[in-house]
Protein backbone atom coordinates (compact mmCIF):
# COMPACT_ATOMS: atom_id res chain seq x y z
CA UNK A 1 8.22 -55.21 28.57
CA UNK A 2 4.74 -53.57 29.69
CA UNK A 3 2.39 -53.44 26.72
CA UNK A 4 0.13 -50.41 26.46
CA UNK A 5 -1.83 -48.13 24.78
CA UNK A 6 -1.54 -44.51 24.41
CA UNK A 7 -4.45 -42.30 22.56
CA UNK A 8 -3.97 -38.27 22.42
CA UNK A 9 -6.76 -36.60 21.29
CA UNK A 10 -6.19 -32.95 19.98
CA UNK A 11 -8.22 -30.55 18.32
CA UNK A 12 -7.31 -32.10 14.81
CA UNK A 13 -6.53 -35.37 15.01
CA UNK A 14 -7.09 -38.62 17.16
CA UNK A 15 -3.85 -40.87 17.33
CA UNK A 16 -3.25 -44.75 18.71
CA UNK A 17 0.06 -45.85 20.02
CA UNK A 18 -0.17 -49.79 20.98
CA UNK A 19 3.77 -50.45 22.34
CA UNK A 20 5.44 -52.56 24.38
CA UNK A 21 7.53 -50.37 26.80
CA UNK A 22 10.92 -51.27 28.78
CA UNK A 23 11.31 -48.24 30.84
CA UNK A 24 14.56 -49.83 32.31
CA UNK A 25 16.34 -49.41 28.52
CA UNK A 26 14.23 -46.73 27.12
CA UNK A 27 12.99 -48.89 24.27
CA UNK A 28 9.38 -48.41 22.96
CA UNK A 29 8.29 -50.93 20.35
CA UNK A 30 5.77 -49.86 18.26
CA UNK A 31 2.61 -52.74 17.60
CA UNK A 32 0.24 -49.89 16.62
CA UNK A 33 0.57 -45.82 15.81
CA UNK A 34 -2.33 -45.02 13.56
CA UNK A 35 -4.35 -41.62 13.02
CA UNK A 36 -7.51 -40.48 12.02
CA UNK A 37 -8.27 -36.70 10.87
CA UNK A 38 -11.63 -35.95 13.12
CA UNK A 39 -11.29 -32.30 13.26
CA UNK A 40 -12.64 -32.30 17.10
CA UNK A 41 -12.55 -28.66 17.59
CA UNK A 42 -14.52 -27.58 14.28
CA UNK A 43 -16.00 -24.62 15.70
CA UNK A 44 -15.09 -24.27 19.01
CA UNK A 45 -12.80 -20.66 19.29
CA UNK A 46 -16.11 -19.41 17.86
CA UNK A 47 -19.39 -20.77 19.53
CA UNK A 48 -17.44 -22.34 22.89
CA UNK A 49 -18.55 -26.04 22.19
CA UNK A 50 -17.61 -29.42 20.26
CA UNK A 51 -19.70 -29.78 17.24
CA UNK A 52 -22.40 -33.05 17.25
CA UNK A 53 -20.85 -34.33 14.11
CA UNK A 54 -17.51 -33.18 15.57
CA UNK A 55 -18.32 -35.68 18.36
CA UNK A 56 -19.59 -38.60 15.87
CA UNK A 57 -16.43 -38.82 14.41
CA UNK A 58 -13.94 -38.81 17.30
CA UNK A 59 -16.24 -41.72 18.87
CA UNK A 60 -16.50 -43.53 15.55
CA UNK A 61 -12.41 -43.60 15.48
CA UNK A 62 -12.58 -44.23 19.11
CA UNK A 63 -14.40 -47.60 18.31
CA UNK A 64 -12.17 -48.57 15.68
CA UNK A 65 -9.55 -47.67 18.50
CA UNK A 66 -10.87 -49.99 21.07
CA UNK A 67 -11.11 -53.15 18.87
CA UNK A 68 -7.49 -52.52 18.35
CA UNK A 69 -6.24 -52.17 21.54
CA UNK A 70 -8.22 -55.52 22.44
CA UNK A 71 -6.60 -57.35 19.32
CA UNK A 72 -3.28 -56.46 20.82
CA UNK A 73 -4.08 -57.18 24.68
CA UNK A 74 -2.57 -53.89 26.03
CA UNK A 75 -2.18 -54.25 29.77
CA UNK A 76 -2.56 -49.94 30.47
CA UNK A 77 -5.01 -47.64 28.37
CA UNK A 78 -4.36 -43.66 28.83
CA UNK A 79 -6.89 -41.56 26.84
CA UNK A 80 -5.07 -37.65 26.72
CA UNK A 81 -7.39 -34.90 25.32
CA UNK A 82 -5.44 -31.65 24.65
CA UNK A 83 -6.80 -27.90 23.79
CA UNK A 84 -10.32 -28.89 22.35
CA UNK A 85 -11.74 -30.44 24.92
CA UNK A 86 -10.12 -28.19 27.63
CA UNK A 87 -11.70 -24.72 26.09
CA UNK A 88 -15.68 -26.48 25.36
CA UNK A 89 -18.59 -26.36 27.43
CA UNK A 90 -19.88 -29.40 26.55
CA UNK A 91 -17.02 -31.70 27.32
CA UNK A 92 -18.42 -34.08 29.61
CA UNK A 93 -20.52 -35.13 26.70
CA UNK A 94 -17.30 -36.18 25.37
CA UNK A 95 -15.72 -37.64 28.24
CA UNK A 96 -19.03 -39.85 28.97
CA UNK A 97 -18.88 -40.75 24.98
CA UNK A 98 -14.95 -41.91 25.66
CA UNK A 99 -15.70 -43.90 28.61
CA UNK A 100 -18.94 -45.70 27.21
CA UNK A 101 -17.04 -46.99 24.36
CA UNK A 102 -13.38 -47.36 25.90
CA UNK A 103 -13.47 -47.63 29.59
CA UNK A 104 -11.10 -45.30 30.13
CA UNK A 105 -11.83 -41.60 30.81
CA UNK A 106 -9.95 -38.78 29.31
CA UNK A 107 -7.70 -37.23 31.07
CA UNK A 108 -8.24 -33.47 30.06
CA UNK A 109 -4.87 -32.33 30.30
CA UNK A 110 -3.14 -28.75 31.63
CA UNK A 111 -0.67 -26.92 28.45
CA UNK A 112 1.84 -27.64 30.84
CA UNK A 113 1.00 -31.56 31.62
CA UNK A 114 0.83 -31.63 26.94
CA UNK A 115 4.09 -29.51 27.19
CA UNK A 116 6.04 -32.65 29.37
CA UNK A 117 4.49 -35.22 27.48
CA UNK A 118 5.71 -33.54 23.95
CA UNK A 119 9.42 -33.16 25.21
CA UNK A 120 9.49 -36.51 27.17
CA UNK A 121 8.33 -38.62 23.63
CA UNK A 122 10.25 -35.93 21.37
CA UNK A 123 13.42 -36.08 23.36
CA UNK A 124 14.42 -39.63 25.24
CA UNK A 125 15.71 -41.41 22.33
CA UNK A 126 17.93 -38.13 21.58
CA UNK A 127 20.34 -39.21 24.80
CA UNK A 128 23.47 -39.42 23.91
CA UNK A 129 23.49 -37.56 20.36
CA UNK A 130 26.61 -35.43 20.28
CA UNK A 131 25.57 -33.93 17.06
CA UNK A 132 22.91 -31.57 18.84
CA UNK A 133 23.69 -28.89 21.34
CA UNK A 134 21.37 -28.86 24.57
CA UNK A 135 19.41 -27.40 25.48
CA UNK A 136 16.41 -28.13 23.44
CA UNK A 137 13.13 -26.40 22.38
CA UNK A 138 10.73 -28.48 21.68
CA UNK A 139 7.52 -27.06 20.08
CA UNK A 140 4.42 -29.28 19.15
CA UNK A 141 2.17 -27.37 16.92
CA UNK A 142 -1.12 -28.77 17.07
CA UNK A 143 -4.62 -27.93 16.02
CA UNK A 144 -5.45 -25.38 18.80
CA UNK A 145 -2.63 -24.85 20.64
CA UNK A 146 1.30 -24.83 20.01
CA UNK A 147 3.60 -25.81 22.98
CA UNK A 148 6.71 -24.57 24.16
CA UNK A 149 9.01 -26.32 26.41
CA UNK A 150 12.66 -26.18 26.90
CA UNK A 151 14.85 -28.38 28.53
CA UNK A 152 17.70 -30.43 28.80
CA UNK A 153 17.35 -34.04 29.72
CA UNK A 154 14.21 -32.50 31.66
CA UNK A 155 11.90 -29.62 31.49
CA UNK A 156 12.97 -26.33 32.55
CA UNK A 157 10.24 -24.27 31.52
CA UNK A 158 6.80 -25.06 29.71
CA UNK A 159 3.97 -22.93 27.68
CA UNK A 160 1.16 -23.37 25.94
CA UNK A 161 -0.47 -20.51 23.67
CA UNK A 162 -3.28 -21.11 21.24
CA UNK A 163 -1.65 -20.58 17.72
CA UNK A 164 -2.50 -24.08 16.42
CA UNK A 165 -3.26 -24.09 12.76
CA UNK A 166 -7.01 -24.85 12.94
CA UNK A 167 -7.63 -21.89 15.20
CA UNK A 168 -5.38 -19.85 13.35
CA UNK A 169 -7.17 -20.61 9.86
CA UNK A 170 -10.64 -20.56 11.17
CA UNK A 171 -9.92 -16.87 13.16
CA UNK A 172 -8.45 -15.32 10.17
CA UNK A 173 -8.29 -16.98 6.87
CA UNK A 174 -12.27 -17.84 6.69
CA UNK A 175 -14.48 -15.67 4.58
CA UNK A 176 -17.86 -14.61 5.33
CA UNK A 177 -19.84 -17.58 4.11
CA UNK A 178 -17.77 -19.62 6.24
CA UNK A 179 -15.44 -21.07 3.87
CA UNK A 180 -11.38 -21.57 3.89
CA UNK A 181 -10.88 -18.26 1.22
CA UNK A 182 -8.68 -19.63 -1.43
CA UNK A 183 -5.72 -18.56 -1.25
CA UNK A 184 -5.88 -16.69 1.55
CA UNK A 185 -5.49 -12.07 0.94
CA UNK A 186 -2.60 -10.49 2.00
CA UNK A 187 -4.41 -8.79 5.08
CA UNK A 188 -5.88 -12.36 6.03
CA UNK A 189 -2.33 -13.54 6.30
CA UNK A 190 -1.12 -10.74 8.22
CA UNK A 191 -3.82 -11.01 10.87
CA UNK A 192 -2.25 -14.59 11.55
CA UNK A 193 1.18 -13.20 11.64
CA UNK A 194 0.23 -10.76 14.12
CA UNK A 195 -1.86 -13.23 16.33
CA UNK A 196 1.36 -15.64 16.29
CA UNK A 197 3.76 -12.50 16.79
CA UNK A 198 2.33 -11.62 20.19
CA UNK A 199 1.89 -15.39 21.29
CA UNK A 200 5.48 -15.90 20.68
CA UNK A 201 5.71 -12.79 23.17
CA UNK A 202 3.34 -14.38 25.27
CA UNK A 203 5.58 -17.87 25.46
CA UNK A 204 8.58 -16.14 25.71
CA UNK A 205 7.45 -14.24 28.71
CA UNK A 206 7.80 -18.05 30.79
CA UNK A 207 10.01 -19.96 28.38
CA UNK A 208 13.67 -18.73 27.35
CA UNK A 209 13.07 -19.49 24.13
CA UNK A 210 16.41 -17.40 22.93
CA UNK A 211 18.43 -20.04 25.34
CA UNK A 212 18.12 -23.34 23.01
CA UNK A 213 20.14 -24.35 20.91
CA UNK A 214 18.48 -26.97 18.90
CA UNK A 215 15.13 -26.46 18.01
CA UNK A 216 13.02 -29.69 17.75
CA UNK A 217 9.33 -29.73 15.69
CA UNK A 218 6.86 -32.09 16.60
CA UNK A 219 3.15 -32.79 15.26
CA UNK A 220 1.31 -32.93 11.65
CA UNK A 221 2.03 -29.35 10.43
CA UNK A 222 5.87 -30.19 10.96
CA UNK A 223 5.98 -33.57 10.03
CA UNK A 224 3.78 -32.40 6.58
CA UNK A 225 6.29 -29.23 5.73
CA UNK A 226 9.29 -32.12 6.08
CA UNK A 227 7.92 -34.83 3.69
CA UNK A 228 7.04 -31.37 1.14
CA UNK A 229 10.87 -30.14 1.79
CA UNK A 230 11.85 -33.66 1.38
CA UNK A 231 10.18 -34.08 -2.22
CA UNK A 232 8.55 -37.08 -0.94
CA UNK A 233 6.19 -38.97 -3.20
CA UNK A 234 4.10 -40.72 -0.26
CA UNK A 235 4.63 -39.93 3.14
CA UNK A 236 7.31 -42.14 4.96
CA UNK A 237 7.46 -41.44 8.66
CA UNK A 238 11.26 -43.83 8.33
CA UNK A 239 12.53 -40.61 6.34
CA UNK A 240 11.01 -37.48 7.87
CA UNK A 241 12.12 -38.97 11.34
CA UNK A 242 14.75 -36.78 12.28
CA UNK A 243 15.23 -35.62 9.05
CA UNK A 244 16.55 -31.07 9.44
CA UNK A 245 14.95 -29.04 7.32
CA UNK A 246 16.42 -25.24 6.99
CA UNK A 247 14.69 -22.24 7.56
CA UNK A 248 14.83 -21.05 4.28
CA UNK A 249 13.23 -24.21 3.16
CA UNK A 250 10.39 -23.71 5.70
CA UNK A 251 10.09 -20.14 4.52
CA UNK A 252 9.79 -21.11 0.83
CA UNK A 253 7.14 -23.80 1.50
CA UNK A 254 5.01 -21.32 3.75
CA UNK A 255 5.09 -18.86 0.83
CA UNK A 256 3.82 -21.73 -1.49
CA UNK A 257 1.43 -22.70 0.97
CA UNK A 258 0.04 -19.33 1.66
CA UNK A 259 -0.65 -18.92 -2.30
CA UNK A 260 -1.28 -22.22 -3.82
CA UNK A 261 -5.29 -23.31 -3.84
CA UNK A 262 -7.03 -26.21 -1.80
CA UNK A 263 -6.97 -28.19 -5.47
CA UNK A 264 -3.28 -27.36 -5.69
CA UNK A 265 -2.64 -28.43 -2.21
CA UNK A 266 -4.85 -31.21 -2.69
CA UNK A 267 -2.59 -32.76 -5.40
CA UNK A 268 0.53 -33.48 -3.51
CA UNK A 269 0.16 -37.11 -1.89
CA UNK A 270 2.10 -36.10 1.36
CA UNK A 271 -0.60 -33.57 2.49
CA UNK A 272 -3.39 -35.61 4.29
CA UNK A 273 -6.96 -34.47 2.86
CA UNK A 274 -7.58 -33.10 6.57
CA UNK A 275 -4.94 -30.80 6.57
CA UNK A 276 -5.20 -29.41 2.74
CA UNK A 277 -7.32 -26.04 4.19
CA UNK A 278 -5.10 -25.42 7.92
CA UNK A 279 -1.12 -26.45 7.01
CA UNK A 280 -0.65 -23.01 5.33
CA UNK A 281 -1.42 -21.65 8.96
CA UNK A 282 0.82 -24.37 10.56
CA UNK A 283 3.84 -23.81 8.31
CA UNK A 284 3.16 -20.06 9.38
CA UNK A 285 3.72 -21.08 13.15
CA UNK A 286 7.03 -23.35 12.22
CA UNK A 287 8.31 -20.35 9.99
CA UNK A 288 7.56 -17.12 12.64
CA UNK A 289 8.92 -19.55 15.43
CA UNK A 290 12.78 -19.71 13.60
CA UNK A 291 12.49 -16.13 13.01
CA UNK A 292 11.91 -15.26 16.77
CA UNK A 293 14.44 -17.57 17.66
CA UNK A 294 17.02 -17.77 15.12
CA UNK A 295 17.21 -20.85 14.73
CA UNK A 296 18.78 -22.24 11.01
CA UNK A 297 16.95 -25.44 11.13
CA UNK A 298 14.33 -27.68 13.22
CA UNK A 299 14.63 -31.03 13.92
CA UNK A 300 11.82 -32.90 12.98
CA UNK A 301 10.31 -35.71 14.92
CA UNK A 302 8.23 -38.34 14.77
CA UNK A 303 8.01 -38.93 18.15
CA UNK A 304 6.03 -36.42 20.30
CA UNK A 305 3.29 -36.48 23.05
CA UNK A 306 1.88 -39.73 22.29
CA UNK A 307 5.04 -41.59 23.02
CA UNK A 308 5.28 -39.02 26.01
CA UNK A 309 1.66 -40.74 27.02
CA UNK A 310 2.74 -43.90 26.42
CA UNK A 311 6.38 -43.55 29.12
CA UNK A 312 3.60 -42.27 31.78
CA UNK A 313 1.65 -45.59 31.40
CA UNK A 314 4.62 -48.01 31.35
């Protein structure tokens, strides 16, 4: 076993994976997954540049990070930052930030390096299932970006478009005085739809996305629409781990989604506060995606570019 610590830092979220690693089995252990809702990339589709507060709190969680990964003695430290960081101006003010307070420095990573990471954590322990046709689709809808990648027990084809649900829901559901409108208008929501529509084009152009056969979701929005089709009272990552949820469940929690209010959202205890104003626009991704692909259900995973980041270390 190699212990070691994975951090992937995306445009919504910062997340920890402490694990010892045995890459001759395949078996990750977890001693650490934790995440913190920083929102790294408030701002950035518009002015081109990560946000001072923005900043402040991805290097406060990034301390609380560090102590953690000392506690535990990790032997190998990868820092991943995904599509915020790539698209600002002022990243090196974040990787300087990183490596004063972790050592490490971020690795600002391609779509296509996220892409392999995202099928490599999402699909190693699915070796052997007979109960899913190959070959997969793996998409991991994130803040800024959603990736594409299919593959069978490796990647035949990767793509990255930027349809993740902050960008989505600060390009088109955001009124004039700045705020999340609530709910969103009917040509507000179609705007998204056609933004999505013609990056699925986009993705399709490099990725056979008609060719899979099992369709695998990955990341927050996904993970959040499965504990709401679930009817779970708390989140429990044990349940929505691998848990298939149909498309015309997806399609009836979008529409809920798309109409219910922030204080409606709000209520239910598996939406995280940081994703009560942008998981309307991520269950909008999960929902166009089965349409353009036909696919009758995802598989949802727990697993996804974090234990990706985590294989490359050990």
């Amino acid at each position: 076993m190699t212990r070691v610590a994975a951090i992937d830092c995306g445009t919504n979220s910062i997340r920890l994976l402490v694990a010892d690693a045995n890459p001759q089995t395949g078996e990750l252990v977890d001693l650490d997954r934790r995440m913190t809702i920083v929102r790294l990339g408030q701002g950035v589709d518009k002015t081109g540049r990560l946000a001072p507060e923005a900043l402040e709190r991805t290097f406060a969680a990034c301390r609380e990070y560090a102590a953690a990964i000392k506690e535990h003695g990790a032997e190998r430290v990868r820092f991943v930052a995904t599509s915020a960081s790539r698209d600002a101006e002022n990243r090196d003010d974040f990787v300087q930030g990183v490596l004063d307070i972790l050592g490490v420095e971020p690795e600002v990573i391609t779509g296509d390096q996220e892409a392999a990471f995202s099928f490599t954590g999402a699909t190693k322990e699915l070796t052997g299932r007979t109960d899913l046709d190959k070959p997969y689709l793996v998409v991991d809808i994130g803040g800024g970006s959603t990736e594409f990648v299919v593959g069978d027990d490796a990647v035949r084809a990767a793509r990255s478009v930027d349809i993740g649900c902050v960008r989505m829901t600060e390009r088109h559901l955001v009124g004039p005085d700045g705020t999340v409108t609530d709910p969103p208008s009917p040509a507000q929501i179609e705007a998204v739809r056609e933004d999505i529509a013609a990056a699925l084009d986009l993705a399709a152009q490099t990725v056979p996305l008609a060719d899979a056969r099992t369709l695998v979701g990955l990341a927050g929005s996904v993970t959040t629409v499965a504990a709401l089709a679930l009817g779970l009272k708390a989140y429990d990552s044990t349940a929505i781990h691998h848990s298939r949820i149909s498309y015309e469940k997806v399609a009836e929690l979008t529409d809920w989604l798309l109409t219910s209010t922030h204080d409606q959202r709000a209520l239910n205890p598996v939406i995280h506060p940081g994703r009560v104003d942008v998981i309307a626009s991520g269950a909008l991704v999960l929902r166009l995606i089965m349409e353009h692909t036909g696919a009758r259900e995802v598989v949802v995973s727990e697993h996804d570019i974090l234990d990706g980041i985590a294989w490359s270390v050990a």
